[in-house]
N, C-alpha and C. Protein backbone atom coordinates (compact mmCIF):
# COMPACT_ATOMS: atom_id res chain seq x y z
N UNK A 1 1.11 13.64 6.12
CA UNK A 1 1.87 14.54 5.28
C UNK A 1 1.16 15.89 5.19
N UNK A 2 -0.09 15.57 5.04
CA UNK A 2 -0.83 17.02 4.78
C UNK A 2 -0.79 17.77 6.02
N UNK A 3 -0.87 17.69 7.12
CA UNK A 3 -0.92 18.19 8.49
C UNK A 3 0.66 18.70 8.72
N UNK A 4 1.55 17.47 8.32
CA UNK A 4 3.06 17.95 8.47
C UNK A 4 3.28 19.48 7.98
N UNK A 5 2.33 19.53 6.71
CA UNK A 5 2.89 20.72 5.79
C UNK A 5 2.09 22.39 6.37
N UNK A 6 1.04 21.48 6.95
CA UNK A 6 0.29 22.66 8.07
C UNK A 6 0.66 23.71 8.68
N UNK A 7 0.51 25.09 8.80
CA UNK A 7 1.55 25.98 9.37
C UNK A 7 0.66 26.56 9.85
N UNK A 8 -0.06 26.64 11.94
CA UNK A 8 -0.21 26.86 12.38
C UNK A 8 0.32 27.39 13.84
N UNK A 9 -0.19 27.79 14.62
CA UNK A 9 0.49 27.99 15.94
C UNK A 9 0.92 26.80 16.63
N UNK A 10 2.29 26.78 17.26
CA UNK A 10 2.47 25.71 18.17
C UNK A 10 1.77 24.53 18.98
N UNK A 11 0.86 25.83 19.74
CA UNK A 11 -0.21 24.83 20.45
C UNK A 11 -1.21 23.88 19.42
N UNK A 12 -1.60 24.38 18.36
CA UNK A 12 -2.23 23.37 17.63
C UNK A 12 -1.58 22.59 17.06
N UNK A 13 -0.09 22.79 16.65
CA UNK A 13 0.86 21.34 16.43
C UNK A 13 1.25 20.54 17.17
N UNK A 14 1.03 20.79 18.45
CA UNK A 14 1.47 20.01 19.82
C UNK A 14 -0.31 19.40 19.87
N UNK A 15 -1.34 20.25 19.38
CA UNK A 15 -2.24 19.10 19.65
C UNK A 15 -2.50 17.97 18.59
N UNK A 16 -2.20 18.17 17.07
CA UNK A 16 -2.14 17.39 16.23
C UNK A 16 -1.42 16.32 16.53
N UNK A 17 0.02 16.39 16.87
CA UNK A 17 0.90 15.50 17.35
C UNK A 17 0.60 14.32 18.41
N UNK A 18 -0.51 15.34 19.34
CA UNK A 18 -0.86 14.58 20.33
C UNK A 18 -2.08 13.95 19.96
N UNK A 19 -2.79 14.36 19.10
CA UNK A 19 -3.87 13.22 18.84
C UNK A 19 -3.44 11.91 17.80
N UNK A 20 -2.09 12.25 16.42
CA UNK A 20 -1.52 11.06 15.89
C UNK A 20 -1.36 9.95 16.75
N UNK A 21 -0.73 10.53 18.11
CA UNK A 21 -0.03 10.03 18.91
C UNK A 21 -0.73 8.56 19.60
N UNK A 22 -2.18 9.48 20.03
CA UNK A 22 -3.15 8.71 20.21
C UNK A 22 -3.99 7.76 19.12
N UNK A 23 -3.92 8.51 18.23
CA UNK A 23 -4.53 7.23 17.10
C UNK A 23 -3.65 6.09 17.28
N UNK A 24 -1.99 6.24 16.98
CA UNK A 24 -1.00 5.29 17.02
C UNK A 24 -0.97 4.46 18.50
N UNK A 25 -1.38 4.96 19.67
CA UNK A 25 -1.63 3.72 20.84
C UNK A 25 -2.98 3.10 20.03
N UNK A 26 -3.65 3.57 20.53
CA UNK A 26 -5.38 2.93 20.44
C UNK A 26 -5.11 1.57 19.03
N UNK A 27 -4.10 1.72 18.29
CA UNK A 27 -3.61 -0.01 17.59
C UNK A 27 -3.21 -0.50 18.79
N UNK A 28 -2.64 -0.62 19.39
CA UNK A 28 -2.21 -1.38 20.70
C UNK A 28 -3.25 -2.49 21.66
N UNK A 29 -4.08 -0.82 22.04
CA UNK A 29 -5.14 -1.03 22.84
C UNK A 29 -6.71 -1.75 22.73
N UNK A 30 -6.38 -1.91 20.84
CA UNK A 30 -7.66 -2.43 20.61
C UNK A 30 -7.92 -3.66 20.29
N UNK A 31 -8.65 -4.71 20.55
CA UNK A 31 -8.96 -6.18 20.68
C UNK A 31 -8.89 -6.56 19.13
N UNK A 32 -9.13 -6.49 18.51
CA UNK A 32 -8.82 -6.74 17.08
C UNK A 32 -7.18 -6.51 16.49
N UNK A 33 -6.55 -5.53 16.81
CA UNK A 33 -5.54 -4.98 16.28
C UNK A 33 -3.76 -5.69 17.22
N UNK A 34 -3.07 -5.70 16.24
CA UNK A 34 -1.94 -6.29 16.99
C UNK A 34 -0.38 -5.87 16.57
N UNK A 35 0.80 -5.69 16.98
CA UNK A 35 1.81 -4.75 17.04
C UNK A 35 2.24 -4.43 15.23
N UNK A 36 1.90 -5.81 15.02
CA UNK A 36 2.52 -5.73 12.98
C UNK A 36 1.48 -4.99 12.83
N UNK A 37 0.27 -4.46 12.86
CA UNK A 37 -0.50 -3.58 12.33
C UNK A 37 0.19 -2.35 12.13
N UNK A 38 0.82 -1.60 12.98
CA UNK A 38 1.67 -0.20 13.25
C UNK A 38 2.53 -0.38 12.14
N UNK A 39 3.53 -1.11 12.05
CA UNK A 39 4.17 -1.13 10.27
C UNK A 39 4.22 -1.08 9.62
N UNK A 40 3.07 -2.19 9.56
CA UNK A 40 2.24 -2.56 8.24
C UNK A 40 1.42 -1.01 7.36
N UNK A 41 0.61 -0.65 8.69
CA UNK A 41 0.34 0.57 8.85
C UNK A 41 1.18 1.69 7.80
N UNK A 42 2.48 1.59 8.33
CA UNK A 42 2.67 2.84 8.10
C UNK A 42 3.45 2.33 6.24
N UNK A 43 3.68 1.35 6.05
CA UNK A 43 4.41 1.01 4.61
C UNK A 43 3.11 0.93 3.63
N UNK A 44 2.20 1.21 4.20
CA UNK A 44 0.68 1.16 3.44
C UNK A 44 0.16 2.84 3.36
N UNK A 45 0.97 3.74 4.38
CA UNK A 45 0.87 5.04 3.99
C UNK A 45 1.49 5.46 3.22
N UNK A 46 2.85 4.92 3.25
CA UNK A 46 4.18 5.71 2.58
C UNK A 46 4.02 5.44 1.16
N UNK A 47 3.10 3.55 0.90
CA UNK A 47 2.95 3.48 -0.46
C UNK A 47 1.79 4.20 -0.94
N UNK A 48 0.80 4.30 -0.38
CA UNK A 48 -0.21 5.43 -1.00
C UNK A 48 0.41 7.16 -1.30
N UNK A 49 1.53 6.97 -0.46
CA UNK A 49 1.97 8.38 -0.88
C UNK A 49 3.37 8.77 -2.30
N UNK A 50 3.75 7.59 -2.47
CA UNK A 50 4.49 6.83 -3.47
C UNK A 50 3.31 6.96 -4.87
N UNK A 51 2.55 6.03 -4.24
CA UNK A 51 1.32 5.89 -5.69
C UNK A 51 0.51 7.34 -6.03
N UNK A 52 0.54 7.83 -5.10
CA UNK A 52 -0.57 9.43 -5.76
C UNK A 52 0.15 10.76 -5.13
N UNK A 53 1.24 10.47 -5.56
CA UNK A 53 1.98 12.29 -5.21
C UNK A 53 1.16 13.37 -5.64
N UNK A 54 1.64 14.51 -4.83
CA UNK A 54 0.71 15.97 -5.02
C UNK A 54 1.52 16.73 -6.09
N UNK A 55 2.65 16.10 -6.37
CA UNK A 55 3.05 17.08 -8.03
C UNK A 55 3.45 15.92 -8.86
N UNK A 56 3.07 15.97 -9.92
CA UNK A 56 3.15 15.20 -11.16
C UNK A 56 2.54 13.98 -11.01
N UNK A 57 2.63 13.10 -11.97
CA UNK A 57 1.43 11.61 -12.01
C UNK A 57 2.10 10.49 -11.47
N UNK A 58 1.32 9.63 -11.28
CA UNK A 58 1.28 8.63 -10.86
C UNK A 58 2.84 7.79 -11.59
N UNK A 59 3.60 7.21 -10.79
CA UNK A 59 4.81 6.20 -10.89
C UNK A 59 4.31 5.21 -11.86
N UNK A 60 3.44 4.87 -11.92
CA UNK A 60 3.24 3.63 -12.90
C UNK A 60 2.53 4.20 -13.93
N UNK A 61 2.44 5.18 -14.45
CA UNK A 61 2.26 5.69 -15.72
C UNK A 61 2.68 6.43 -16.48
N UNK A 62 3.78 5.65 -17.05
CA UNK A 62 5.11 6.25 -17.82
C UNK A 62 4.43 6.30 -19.18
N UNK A 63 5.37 7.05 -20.03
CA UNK A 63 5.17 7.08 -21.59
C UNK A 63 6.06 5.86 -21.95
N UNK A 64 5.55 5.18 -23.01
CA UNK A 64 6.05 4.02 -23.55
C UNK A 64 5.94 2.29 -23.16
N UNK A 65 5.02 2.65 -21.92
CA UNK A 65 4.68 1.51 -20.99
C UNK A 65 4.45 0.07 -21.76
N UNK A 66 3.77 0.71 -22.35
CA UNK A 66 2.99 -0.36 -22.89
C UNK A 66 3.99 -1.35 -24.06
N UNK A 67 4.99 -1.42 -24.06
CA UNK A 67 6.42 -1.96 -25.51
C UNK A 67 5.83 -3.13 -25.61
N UNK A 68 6.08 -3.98 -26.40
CA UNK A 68 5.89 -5.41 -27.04
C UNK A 68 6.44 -6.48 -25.84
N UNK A 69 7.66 -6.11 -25.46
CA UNK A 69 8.52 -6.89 -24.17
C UNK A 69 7.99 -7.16 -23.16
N UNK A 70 7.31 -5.63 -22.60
CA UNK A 70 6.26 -5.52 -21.41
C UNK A 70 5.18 -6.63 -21.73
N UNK A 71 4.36 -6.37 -22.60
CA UNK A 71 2.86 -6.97 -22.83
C UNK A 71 3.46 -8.66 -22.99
N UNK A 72 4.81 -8.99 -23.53
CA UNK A 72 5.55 -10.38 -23.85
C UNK A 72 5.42 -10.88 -21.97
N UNK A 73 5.67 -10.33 -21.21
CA UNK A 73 6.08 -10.74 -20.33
C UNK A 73 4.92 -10.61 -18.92
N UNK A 74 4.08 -9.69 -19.33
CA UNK A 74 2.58 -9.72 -18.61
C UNK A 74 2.10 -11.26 -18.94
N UNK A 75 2.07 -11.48 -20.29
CA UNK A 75 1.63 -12.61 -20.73
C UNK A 75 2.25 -14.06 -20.33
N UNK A 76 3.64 -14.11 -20.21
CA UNK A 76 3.86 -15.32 -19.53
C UNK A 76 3.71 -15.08 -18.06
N UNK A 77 3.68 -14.34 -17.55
CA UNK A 77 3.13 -14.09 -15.92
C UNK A 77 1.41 -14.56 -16.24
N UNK A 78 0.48 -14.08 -16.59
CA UNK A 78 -0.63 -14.21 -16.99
C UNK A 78 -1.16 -15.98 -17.34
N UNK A 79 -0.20 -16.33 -17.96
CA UNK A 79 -0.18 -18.17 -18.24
C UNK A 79 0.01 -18.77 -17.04
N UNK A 80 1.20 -18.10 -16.55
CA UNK A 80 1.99 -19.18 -15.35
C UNK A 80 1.06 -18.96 -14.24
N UNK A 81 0.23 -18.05 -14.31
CA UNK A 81 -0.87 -18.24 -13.35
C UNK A 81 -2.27 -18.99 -13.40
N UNK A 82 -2.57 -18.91 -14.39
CA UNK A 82 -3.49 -20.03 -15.00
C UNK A 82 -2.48 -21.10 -14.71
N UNK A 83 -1.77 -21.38 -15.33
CA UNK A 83 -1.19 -23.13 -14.93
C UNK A 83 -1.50 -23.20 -13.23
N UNK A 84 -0.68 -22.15 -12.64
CA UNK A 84 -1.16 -22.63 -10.95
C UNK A 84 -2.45 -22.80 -10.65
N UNK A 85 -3.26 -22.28 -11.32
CA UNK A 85 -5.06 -22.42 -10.66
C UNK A 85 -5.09 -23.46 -11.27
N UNK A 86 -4.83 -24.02 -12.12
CA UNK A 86 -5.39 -25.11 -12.93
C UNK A 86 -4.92 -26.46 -11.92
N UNK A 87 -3.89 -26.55 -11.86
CA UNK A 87 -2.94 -27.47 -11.04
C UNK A 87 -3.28 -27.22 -9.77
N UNK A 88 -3.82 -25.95 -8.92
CA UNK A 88 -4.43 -26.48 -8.16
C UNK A 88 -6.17 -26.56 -7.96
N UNK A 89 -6.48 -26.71 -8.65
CA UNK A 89 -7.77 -27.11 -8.80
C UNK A 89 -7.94 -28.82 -9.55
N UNK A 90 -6.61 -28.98 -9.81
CA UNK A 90 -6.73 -30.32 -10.68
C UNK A 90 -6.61 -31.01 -8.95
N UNK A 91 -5.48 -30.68 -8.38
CA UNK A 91 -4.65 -31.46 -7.26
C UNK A 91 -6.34 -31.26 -6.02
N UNK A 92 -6.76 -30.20 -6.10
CA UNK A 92 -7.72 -29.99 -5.25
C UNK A 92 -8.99 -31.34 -5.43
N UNK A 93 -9.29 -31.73 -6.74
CA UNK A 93 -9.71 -33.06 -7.45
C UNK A 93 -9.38 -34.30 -7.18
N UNK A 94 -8.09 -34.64 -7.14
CA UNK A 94 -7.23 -35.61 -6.68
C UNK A 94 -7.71 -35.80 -5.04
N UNK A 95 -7.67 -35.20 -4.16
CA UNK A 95 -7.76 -35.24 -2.80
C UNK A 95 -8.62 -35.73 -2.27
């Protein structure tokens, strides 16, 4: 994004382009890395760019966040996850 917004001469946008270009093979080409990386990749940029925009704050920090309903419902999420560790650590016992 920051490079997109870049306003240089041609030739240095044709070389930016061409080195993305190359970052984006070299996932291909490299022994560790494999085609879902490139996706994955890029829905892991778009959400970092989602989570910390360059004008105004952050999406998940609204005024009023915090209501009684919200914190009601963190909390049975918060239980129902303890019950799963518990259950599986009980079942992990059993085995």
């Amino acid at each position: 994004v920051q490079f997109a917004r870049l306003r240089t001469h041609w030739f240095w946008q044709l070389v930016i382009h061409g080195w993305a270009l190359l970052i984006g093979l070299s996932v291909l080409t490299t022994w560790q890395h494999h085609f879902i990386d490139i996706p994955t990749g890029a829905m892991l940029g778009l959400f970092c760019l989602w989570l910390w925009p360059d004008v105004g704050g952050t999406p998940l920090r609204r005024s009023g966040q915090r209501s009684a309903r919200r914190m009601r419902l963190a909390l049975g999420y918060a239980l129902g996850a303890l019950l799963a560790l518990a259950l599986a650590i009980l079942m992990r016992a059993l085995a």
